[in-house]
N, C-alpha and C. Protein backbone atom coordinates (compact mmCIF):
# COMPACT_ATOMS: atom_id res chain seq x y z
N UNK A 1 0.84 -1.17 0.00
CA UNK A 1 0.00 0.00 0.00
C UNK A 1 0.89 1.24 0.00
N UNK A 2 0.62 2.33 -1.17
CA UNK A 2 1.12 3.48 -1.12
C UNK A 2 0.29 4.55 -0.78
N UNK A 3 0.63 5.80 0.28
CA UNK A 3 0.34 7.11 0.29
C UNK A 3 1.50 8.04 -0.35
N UNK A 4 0.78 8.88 -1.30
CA UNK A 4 1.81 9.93 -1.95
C UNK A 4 0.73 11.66 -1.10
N UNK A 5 2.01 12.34 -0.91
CA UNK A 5 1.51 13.82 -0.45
C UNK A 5 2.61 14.66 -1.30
N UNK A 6 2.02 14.99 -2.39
CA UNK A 6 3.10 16.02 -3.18
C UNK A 6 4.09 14.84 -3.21
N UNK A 7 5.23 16.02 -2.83
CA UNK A 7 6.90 15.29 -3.35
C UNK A 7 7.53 14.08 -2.52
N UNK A 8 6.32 13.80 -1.78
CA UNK A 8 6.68 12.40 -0.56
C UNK A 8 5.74 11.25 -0.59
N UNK A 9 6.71 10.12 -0.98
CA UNK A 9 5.70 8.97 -0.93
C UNK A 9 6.03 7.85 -0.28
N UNK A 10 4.97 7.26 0.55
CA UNK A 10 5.10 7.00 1.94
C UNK A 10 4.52 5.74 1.12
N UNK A 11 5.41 4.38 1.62
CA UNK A 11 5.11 2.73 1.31
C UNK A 11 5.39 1.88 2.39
N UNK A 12 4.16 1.24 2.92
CA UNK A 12 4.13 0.01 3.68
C UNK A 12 4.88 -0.68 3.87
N UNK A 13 5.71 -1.55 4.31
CA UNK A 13 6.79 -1.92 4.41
C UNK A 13 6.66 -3.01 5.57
N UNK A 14 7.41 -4.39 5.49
CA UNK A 14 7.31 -5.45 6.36
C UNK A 14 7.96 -4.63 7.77
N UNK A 15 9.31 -4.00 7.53
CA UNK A 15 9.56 -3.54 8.47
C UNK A 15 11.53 -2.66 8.49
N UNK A 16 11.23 -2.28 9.37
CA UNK A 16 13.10 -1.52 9.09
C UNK A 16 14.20 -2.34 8.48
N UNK A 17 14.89 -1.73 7.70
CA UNK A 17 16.18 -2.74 7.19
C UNK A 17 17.10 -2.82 8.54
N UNK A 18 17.91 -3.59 8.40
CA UNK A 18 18.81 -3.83 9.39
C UNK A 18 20.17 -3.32 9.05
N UNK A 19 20.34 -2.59 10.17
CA UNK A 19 21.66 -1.49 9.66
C UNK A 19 21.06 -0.10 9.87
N UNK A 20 19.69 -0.04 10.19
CA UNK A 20 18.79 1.42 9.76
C UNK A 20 19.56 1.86 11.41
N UNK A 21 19.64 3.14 11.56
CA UNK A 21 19.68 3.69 12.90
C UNK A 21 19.01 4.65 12.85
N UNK A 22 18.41 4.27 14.26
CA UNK A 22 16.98 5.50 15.02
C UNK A 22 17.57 7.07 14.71
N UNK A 23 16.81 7.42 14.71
CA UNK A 23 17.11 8.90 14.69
C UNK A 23 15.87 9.86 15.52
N UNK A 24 15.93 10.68 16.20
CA UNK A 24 15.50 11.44 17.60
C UNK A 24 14.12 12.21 16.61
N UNK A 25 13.46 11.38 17.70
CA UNK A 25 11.61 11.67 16.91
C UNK A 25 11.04 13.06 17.89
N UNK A 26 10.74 14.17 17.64
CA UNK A 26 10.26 15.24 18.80
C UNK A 26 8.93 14.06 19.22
N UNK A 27 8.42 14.33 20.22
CA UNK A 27 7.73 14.19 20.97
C UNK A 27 6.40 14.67 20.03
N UNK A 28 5.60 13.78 19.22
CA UNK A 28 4.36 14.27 18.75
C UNK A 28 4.56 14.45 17.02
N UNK A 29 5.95 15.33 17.26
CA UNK A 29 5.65 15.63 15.56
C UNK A 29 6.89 15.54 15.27
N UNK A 30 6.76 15.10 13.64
CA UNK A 30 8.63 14.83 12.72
C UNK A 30 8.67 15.30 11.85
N UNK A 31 9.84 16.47 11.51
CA UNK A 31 9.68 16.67 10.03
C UNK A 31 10.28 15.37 8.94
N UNK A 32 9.32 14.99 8.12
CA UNK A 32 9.63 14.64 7.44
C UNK A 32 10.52 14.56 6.35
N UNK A 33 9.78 15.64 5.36
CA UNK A 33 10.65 16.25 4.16
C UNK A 33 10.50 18.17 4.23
N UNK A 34 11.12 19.21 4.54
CA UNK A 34 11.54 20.11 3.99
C UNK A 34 11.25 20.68 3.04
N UNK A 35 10.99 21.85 2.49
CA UNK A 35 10.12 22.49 1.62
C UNK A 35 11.09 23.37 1.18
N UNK A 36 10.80 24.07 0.18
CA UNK A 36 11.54 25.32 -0.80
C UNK A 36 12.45 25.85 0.57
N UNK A 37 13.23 26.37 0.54
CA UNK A 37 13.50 27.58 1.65
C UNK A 37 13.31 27.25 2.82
N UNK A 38 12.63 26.00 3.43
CA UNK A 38 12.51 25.36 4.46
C UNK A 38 11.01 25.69 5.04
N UNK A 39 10.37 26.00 4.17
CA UNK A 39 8.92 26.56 4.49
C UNK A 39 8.22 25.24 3.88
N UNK A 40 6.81 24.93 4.15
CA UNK A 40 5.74 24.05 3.49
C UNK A 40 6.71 22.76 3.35
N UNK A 41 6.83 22.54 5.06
CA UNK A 41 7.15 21.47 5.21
C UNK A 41 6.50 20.36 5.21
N UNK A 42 6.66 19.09 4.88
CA UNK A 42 5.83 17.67 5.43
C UNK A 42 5.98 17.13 6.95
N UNK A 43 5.12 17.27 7.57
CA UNK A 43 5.20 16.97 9.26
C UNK A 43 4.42 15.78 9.29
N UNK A 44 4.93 14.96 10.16
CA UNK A 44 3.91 14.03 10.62
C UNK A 44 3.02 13.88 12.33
N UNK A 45 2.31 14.07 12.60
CA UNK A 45 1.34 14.53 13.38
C UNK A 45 0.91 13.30 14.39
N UNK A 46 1.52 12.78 15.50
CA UNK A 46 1.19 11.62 15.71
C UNK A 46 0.92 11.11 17.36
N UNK A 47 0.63 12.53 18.25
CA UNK A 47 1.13 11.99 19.45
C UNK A 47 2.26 11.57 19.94
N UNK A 48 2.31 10.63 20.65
CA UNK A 48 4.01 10.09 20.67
C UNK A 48 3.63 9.01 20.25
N UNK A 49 3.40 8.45 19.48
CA UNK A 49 3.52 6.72 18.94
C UNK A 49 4.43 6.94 17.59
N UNK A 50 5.47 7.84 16.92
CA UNK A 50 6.01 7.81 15.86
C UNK A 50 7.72 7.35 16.49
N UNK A 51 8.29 6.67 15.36
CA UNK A 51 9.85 6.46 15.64
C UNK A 51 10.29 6.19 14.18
N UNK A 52 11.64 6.82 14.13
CA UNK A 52 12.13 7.32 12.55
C UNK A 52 13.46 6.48 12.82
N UNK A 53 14.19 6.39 11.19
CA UNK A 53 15.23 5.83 11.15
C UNK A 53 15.72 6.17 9.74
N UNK A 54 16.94 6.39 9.71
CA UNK A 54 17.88 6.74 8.36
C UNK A 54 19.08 5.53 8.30
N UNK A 55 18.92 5.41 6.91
CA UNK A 55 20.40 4.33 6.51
C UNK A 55 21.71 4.97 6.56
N UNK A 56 21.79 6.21 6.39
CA UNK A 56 22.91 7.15 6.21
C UNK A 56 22.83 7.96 6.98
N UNK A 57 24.43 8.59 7.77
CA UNK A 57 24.55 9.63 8.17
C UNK A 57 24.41 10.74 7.40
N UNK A 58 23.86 12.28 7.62
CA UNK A 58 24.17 13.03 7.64
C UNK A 58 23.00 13.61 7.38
N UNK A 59 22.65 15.05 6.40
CA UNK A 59 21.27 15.48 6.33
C UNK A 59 19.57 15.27 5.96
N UNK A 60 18.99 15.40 6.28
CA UNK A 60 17.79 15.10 5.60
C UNK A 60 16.56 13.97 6.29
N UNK A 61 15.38 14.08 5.78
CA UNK A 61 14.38 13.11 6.43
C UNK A 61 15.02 12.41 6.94
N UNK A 62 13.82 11.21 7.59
CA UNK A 62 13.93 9.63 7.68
C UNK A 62 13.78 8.84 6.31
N UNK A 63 14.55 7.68 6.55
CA UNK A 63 14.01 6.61 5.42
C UNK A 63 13.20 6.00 5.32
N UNK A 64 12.84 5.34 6.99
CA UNK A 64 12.12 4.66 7.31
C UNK A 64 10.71 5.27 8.90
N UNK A 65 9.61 5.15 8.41
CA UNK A 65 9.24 5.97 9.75
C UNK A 65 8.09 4.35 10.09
N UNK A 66 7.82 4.60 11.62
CA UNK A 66 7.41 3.43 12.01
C UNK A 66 6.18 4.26 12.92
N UNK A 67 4.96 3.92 12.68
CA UNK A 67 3.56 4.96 13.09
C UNK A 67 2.93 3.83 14.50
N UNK A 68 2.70 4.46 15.09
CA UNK A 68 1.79 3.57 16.26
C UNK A 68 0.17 3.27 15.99
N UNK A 69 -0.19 2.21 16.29
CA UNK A 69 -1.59 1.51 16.08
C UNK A 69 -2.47 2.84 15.58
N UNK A 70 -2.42 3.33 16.55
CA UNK A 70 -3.37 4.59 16.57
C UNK A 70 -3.61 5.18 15.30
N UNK A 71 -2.41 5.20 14.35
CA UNK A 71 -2.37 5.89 12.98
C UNK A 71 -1.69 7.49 13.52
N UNK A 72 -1.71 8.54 12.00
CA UNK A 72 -0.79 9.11 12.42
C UNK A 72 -1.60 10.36 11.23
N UNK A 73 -1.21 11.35 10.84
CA UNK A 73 -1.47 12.39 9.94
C UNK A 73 -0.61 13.10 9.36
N UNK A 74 -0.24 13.04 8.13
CA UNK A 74 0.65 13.82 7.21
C UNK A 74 -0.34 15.71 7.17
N UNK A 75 0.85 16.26 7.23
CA UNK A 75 0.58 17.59 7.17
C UNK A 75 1.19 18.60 6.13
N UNK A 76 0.69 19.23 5.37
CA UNK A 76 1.29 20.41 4.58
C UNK A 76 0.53 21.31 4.45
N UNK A 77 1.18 22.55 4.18
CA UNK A 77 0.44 23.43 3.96
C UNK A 77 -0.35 23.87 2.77
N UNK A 78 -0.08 22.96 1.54
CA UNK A 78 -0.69 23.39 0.20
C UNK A 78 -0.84 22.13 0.07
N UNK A 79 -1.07 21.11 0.38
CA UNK A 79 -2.05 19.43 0.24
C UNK A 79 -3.17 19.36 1.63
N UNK A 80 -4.04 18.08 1.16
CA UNK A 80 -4.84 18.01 2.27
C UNK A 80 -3.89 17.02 3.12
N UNK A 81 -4.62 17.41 4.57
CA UNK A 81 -4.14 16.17 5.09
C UNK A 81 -4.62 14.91 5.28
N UNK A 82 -3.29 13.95 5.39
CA UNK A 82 -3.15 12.55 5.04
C UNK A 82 -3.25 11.31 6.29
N UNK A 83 -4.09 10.61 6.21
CA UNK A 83 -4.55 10.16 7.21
C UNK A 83 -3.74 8.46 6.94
N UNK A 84 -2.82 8.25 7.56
CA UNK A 84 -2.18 7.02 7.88
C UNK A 84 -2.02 5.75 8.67
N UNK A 85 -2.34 4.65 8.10
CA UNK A 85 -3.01 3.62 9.29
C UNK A 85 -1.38 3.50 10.03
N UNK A 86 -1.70 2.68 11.55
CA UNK A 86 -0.19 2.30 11.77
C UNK A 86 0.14 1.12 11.20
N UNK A 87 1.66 1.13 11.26
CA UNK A 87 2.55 0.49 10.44
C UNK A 87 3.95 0.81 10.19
N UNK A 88 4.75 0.07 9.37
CA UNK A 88 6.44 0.68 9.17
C UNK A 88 6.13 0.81 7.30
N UNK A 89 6.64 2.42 7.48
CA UNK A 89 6.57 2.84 5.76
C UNK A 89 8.06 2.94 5.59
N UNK A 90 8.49 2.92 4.39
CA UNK A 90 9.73 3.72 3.60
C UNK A 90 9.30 4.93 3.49
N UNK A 91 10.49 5.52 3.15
CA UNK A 91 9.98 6.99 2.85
C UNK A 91 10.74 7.47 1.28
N UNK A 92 10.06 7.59 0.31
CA UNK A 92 10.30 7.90 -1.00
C UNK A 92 10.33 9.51 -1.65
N UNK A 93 11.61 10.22 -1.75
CA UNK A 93 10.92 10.87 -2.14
C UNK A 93 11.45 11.12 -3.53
N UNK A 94 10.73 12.77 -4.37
CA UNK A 94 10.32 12.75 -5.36
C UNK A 94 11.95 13.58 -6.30
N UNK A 95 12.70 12.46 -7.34
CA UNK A 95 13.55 13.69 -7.99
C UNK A 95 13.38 13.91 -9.29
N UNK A 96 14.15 14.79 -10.01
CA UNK A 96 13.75 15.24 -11.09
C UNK A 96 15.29 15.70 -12.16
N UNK A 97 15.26 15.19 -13.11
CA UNK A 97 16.23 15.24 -13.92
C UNK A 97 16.33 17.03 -14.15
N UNK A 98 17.29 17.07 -13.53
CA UNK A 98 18.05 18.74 -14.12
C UNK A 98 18.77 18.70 -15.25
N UNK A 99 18.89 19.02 -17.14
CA UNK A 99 19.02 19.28 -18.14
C UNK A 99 20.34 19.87 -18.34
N UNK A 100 20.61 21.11 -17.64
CA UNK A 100 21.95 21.57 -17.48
C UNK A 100 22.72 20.90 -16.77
N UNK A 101 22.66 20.89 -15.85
CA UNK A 101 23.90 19.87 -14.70
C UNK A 101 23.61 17.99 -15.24
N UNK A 102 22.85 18.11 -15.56
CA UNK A 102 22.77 16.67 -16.16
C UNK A 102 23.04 15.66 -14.70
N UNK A 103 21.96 15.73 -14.19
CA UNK A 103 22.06 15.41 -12.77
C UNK A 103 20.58 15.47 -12.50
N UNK A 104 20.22 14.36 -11.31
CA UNK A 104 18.75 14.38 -10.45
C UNK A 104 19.12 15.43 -9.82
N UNK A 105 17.69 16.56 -9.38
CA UNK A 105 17.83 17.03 -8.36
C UNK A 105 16.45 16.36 -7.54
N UNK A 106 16.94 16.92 -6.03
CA UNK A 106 15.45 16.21 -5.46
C UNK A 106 14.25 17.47 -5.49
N UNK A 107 12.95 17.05 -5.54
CA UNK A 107 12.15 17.78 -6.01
C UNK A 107 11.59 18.14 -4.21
N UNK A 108 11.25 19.76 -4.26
CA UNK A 108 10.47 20.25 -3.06
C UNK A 108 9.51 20.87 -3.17
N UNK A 109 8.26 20.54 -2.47
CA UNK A 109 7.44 21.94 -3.09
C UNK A 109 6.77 22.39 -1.92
């Protein structure tokens, strides 16, 4: 099962890869993915039942986010919000072939 919100798409998943390390969930809410300028961000909205995890050090989302029974709510400011059963998703997001640099960039909106 897939949820897409704009430039983030969120897939069901048996469960974390091994090797994934936790990464520090606020209390209630996670940014997900980052927006233009850091505005019209993707948040996830969850109480405390959320816990995140990245394969790689260094910037950016989770790879992997893991939602509590309860379910959870994707948030943006220019999509509706996204209502998520619990479960362990991947986290996908969206890039886009740049012409000049001849290179993906990742897409934000």
């Amino acid at each position: 099962m897939q949820f897409r919100q704009g430039d983030v798409l969120l897939e069901l998943v048996e469960n974390v890869p091994p090797g994934a390390r936790r990464i520090a969930a606020p209390s209630g809410r996670l940014l997900v993915a980052s927006g233009k300028d850091g505005t019209h961000a993707h948040v996830l909205d969850a109480g405390t039942g959320i816990a995140a995890w990245r394969l790689a050090e260094g910037a950016g989302g989770p790879d992997y986010l893991v939602v509590g029974g309860k379910g959870a709510r994707l948030c943006h400011e220019e999509h509706a919000p996204l209502a998520l059963p619990g479960g362990c998703y991947r986290v996908i997001r969206q890039h886009e072939y740049d012409p000049v640099t001849a290179a993906t960039i990742l897409v934000r909106d």
